[in-house]
Protein backbone atom coordinates (compact mmCIF):
# COMPACT_ATOMS: atom_id res chain seq x y z
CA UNK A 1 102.21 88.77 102.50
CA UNK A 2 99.63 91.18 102.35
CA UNK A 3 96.51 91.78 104.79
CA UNK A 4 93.19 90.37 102.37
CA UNK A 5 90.74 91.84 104.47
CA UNK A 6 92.56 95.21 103.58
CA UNK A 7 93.77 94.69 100.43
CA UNK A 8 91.09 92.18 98.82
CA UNK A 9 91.41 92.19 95.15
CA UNK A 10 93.74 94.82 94.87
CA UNK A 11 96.54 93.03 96.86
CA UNK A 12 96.53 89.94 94.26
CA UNK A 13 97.14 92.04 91.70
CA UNK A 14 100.24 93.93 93.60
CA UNK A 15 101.56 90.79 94.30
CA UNK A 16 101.77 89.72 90.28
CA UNK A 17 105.36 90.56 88.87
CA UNK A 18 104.50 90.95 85.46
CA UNK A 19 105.35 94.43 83.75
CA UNK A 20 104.08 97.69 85.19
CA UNK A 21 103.21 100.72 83.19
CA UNK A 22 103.15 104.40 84.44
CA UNK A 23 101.80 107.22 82.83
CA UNK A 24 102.98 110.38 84.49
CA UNK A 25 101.69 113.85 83.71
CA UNK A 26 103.24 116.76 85.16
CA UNK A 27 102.65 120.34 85.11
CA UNK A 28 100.17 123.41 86.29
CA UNK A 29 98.19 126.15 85.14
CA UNK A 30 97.64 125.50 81.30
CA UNK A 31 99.32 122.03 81.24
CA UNK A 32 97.45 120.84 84.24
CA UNK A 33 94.11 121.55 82.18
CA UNK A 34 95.51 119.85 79.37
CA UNK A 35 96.45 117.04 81.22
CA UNK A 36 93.55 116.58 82.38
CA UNK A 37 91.76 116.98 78.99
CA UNK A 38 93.83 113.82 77.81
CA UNK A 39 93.13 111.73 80.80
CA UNK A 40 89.28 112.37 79.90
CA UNK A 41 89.82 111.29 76.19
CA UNK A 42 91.52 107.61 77.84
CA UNK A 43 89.02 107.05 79.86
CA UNK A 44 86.26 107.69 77.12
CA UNK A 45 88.69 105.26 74.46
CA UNK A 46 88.78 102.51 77.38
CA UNK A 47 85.02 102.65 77.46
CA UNK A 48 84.86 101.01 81.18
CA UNK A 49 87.18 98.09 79.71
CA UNK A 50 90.10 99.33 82.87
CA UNK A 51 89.37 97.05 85.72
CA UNK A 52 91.57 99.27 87.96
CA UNK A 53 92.07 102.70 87.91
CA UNK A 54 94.31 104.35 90.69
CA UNK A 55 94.04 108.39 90.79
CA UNK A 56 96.48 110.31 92.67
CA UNK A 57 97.45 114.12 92.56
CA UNK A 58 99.60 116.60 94.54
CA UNK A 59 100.21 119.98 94.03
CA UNK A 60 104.23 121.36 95.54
């Protein structure tokens, strides 16, 4: 069971088992760029319609 005063919102909707989707783009120099470029173009297709967005980089 997860904490709700941490979690709030955001722990309901870990705790759901339906279906998860990933999108995973990899790469650096050029292809980081472009990646980037194509996670601009989703966001301006969703128009605000995501509820949740989760960002998360790293660099090896």
């Amino acid at each position: 069971m997860l904490n709700r005063e941490l979690w709030g919102k955001l722990g309901e909707r870990y705790q759901n088992l339906r279906p998860r989707k990933l999108l995973a783009l990899d790469g650096g120099g050029i292809r980081g760029v472009l990646s980037l470029q194509i996670l601009e173009r989703i966001e301006q297709l969703l128009a605000g319609r995501a509820i949740w967005l989760n960002w998360r980089g790293s660099r090896a």
